[in-house]
C-alpha atoms as a PDB file:
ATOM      1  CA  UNK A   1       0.638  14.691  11.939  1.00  0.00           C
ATOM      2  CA  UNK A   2       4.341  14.275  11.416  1.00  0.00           C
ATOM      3  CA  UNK A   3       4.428  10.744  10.208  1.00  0.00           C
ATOM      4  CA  UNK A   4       2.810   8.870   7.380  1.00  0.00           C
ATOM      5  CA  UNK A   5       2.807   5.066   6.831  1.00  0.00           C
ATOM      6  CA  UNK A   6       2.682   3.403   3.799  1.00  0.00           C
ATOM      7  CA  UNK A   7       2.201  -0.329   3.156  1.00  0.00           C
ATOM      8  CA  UNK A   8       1.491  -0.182  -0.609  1.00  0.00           C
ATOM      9  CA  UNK A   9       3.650   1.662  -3.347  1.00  0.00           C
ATOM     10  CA  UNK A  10       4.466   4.600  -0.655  1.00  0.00           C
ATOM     11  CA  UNK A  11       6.776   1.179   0.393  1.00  0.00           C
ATOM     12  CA  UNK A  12       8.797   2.125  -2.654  1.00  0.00           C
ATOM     13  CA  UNK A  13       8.118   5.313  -4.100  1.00  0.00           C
ATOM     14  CA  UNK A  14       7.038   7.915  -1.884  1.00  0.00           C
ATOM     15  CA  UNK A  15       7.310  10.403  -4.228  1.00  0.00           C
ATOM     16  CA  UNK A  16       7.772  13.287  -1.557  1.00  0.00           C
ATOM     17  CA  UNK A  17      10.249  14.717   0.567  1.00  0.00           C
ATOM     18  CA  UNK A  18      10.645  13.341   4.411  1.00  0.00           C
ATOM     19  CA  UNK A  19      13.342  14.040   7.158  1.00  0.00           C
ATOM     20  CA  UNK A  20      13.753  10.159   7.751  1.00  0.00           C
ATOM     21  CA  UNK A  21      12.385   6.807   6.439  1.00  0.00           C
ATOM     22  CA  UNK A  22      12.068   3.701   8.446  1.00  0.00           C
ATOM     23  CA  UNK A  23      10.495   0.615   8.487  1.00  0.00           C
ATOM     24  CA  UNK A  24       8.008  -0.085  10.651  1.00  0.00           C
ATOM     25  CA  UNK A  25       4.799  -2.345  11.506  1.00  0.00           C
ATOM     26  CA  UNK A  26       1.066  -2.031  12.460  1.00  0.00           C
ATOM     27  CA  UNK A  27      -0.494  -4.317  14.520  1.00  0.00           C
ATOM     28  CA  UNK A  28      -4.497  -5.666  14.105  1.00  0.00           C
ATOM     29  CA  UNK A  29      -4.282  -5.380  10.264  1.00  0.00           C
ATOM     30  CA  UNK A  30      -3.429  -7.488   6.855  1.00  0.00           C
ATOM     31  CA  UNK A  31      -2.326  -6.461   3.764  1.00  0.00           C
ATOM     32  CA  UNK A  32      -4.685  -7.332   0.403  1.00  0.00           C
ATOM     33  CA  UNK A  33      -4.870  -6.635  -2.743  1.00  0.00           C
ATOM     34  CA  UNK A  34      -8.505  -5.806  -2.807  1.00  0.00           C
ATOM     35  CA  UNK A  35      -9.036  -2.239  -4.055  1.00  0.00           C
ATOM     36  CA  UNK A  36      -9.091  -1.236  -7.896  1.00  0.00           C
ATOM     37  CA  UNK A  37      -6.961   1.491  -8.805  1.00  0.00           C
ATOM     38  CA  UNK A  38      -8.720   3.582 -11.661  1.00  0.00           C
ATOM     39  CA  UNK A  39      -6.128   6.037 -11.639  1.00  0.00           C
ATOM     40  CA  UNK A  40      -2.574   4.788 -11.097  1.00  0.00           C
ATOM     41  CA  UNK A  41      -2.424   1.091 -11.871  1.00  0.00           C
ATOM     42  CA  UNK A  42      -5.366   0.755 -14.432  1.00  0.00           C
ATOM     43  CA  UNK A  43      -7.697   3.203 -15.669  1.00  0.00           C
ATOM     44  CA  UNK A  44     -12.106   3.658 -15.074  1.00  0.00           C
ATOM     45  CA  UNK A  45     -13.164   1.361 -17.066  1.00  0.00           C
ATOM     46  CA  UNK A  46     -10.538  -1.292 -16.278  1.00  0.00           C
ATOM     47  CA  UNK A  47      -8.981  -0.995 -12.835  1.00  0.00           C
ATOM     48  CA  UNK A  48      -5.583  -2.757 -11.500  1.00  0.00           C
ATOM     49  CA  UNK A  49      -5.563  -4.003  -8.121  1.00  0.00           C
ATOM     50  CA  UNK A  50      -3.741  -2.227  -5.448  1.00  0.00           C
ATOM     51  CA  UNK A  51      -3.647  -3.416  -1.894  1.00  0.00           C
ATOM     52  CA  UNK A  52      -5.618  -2.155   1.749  1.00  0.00           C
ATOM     53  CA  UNK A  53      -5.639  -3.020   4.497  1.00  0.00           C
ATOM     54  CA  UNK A  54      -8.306  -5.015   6.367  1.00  0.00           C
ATOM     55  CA  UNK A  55      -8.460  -5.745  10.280  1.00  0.00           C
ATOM     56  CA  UNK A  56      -7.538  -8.744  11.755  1.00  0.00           C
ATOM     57  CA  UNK A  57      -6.474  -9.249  15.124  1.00  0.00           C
ATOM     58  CA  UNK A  58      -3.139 -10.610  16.570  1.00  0.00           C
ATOM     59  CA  UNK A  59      -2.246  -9.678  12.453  1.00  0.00           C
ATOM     60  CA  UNK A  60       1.319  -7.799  11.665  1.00  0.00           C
ATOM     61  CA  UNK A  61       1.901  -5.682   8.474  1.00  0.00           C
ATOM     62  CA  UNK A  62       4.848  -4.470   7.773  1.00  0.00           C
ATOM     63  CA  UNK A  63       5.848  -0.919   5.959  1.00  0.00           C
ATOM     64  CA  UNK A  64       7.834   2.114   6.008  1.00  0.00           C
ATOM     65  CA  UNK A  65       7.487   5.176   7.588  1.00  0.00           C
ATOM     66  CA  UNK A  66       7.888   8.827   6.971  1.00  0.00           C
ATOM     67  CA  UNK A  67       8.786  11.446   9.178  1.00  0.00           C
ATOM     68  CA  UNK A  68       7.439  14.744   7.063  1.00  0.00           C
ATOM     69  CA  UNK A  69       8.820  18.121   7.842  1.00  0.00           C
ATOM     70  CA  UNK A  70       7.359  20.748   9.236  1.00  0.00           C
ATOM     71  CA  UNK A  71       7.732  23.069   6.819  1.00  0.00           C
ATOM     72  CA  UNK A  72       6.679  20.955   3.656  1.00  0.00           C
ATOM     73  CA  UNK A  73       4.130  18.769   5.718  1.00  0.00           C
ATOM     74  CA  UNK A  74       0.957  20.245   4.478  1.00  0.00           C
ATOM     75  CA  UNK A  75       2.017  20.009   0.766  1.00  0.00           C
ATOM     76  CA  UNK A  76       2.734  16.684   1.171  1.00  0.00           C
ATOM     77  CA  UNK A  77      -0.481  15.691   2.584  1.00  0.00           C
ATOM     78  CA  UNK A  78      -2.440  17.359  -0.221  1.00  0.00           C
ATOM     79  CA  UNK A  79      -0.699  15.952  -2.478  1.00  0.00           C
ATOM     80  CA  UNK A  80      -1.029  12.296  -0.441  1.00  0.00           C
ATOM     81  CA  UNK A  81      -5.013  13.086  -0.700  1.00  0.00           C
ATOM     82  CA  UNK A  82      -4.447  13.513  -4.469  1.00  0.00           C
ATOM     83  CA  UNK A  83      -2.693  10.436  -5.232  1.00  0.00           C
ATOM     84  CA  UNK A  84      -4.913   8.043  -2.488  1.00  0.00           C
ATOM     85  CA  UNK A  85      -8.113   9.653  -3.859  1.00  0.00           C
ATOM     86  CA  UNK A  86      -9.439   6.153  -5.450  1.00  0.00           C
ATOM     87  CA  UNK A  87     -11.490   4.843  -1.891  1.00  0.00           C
ATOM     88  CA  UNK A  88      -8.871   5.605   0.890  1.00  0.00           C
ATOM     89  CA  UNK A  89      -9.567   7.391   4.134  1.00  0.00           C
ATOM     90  CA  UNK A  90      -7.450   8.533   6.464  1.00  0.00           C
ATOM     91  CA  UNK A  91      -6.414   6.504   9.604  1.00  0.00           C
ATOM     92  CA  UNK A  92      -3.831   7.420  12.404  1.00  0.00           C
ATOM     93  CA  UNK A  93      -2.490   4.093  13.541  1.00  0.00           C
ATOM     94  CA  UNK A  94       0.268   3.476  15.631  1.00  0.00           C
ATOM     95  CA  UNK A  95       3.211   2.176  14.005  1.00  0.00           C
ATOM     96  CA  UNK A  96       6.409   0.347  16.049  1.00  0.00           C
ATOM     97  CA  UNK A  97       9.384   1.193  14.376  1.00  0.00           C
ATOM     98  CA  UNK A  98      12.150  -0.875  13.072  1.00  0.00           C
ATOM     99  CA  UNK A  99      14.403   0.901  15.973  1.00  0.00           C
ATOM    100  CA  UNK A 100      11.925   0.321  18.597  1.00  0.00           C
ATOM    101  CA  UNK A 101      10.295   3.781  18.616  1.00  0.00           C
ATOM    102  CA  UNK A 102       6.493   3.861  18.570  1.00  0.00           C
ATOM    103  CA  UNK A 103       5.172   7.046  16.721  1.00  0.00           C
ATOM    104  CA  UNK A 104       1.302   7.898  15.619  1.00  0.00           C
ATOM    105  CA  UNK A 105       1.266   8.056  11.939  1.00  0.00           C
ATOM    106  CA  UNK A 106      -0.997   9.111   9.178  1.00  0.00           C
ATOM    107  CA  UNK A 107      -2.208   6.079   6.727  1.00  0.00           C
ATOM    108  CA  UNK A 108      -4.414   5.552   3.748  1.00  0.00           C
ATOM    109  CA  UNK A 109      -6.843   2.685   4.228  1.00  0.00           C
ATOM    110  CA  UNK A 110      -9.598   1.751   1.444  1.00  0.00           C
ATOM    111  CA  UNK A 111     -12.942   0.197   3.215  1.00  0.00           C
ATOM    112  CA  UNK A 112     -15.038  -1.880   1.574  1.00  0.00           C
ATOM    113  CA  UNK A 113     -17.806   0.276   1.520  1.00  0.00           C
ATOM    114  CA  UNK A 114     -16.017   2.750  -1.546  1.00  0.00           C
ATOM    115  CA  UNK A 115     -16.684   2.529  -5.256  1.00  0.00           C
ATOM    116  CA  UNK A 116     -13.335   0.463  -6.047  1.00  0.00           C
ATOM    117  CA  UNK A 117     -13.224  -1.202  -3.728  1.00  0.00           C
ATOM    118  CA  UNK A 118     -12.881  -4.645  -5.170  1.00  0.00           C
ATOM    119  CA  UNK A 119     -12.808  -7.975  -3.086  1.00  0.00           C
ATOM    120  CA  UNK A 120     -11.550 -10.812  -2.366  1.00  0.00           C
ATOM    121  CA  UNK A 121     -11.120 -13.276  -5.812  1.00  0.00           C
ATOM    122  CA  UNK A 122      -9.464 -16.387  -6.825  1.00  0.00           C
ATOM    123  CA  UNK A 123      -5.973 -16.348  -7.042  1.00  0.00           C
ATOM    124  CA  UNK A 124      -5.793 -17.599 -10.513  1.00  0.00           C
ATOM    125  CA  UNK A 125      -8.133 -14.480 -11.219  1.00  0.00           C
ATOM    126  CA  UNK A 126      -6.192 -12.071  -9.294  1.00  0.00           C
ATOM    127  CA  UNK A 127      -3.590 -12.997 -11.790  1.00  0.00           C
ATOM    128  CA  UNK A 128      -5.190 -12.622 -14.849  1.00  0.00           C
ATOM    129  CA  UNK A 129      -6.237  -9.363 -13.239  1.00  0.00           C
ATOM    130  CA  UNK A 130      -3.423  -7.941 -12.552  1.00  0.00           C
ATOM    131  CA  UNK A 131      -1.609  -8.953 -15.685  1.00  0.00           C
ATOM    132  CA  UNK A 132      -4.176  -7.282 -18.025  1.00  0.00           C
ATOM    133  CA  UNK A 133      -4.317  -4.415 -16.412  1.00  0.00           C
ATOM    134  CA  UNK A 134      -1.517  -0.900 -17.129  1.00  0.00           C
ATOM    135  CA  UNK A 135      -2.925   2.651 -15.887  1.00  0.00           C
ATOM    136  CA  UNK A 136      -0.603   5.725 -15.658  1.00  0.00           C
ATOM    137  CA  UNK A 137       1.523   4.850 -13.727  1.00  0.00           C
ATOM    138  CA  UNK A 138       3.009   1.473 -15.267  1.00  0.00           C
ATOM    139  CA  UNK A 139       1.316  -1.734 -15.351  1.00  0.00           C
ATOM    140  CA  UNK A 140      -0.030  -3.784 -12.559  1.00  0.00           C
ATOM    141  CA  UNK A 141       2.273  -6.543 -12.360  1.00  0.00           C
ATOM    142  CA  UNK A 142       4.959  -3.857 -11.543  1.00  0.00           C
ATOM    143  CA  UNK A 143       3.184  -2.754  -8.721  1.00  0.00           C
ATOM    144  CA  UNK A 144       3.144  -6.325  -7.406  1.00  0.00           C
ATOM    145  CA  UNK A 145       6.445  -7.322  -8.117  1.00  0.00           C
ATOM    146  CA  UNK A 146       8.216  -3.771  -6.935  1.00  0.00           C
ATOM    147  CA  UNK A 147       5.832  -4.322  -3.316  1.00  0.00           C
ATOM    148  CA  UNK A 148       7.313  -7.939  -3.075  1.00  0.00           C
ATOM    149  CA  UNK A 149      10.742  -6.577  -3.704  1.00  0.00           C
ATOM    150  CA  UNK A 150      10.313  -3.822  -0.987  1.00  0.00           C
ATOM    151  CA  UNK A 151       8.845  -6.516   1.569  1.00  0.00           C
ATOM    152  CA  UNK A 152      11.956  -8.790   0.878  1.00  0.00           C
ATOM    153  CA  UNK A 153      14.224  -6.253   1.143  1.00  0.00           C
ATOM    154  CA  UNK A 154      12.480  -4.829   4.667  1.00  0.00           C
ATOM    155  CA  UNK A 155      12.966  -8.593   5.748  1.00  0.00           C
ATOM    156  CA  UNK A 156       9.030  -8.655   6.195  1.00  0.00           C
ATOM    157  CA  UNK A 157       6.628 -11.540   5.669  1.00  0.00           C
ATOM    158  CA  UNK A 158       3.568 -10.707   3.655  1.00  0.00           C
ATOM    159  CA  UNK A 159       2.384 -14.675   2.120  1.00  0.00           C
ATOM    160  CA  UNK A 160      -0.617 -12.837   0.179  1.00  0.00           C
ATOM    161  CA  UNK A 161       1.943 -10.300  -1.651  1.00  0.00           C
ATOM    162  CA  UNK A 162       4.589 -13.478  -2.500  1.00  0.00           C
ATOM    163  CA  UNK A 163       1.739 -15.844  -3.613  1.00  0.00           C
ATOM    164  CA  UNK A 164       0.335 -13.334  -6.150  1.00  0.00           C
ATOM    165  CA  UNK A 165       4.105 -12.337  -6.623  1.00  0.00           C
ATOM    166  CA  UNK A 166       5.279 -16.161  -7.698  1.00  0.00           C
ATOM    167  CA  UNK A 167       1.935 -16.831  -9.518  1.00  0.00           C
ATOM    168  CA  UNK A 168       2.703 -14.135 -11.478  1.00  0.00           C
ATOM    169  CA  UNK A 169       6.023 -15.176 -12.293  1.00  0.00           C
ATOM    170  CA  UNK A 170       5.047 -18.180 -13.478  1.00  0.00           C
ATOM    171  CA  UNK A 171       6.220 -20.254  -9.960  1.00  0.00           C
END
């Protein structure tokens, strides 16, 4: 697998070398933020909320895209499996690129069916949620505003990341 997609903070901060970055969509799936994150965005006994994906049909979710290289391609998969270790799988979806390339691609997908995994809530709760919650690596409403940013900047449209975005802010 030469490419990996990311629709969550890989977005923003891969945190890994790659030979080229582009945005890039998946079809069939929505973004959500319904996993807990006991590791990066909150800790065990109070996890942030992170976002999955969940299947939907005729759905669009927008991302970016590595290319890996070769040579560095298996490190950066181990460490991938390190840092998605909280309820993600691994998928291979097809991904259309920004350019119009189509390329198979390697992405981390938390099913309802894993320990923190965390649902669907009210919005006023996802907010509350988010806001109280800070893990190791920064607070939670970072992680929300920082995907919104991303989105914006990628020119994608993602109404369940700039609802929890604005409520956040206050808008």
């Amino acid at each position: 697998m030469s490419w990996v997609f990311g629709y969550g903070s890989l977005v923003w901060r891969p945190a890994f070398p790659f030979a080229e970055r582009v945005g890039g969509a998946i079809e069939g799936f929505v973004r959500r933020f319904y996993q807990g994150s006991p590791d990066h965005r909150g800790v065990p006994a109070a996890p942030g909320r992170v976002v999955t994906l969940l299947e939907q049909p005729g759905a669009r979710t927008w991302g970016m895209a590595y290319r890996l290289e070769a040579a560095s391609a298996h490190e950066v998969l181990a460490r991938l499996d390190v840092r998605e270790v909280a309820g993600y799988e691994r998928r291979e979806l097809d991904v259309t690129l920004a350019d119009g390339r189509t390329v198979s691609a390697l992405c981390y997908i938390a099913t309802p069916q894993n320990p923190s995994y965390l649902g669907p809530a009210p919005l006023a709760e996802m907010v509350a949620h988010v806001r109280r919650s800070r893990g190791p690596s920064g607070d939670n409403v970072e992680y929300v505003r920082r995907l919104a940013d991303a989105l914006r900047e990628l020119g994608a449209q993602d109404e369940h990341v700039f609802e929890l975005a604005a409520a956040l802010d206050g808008a």
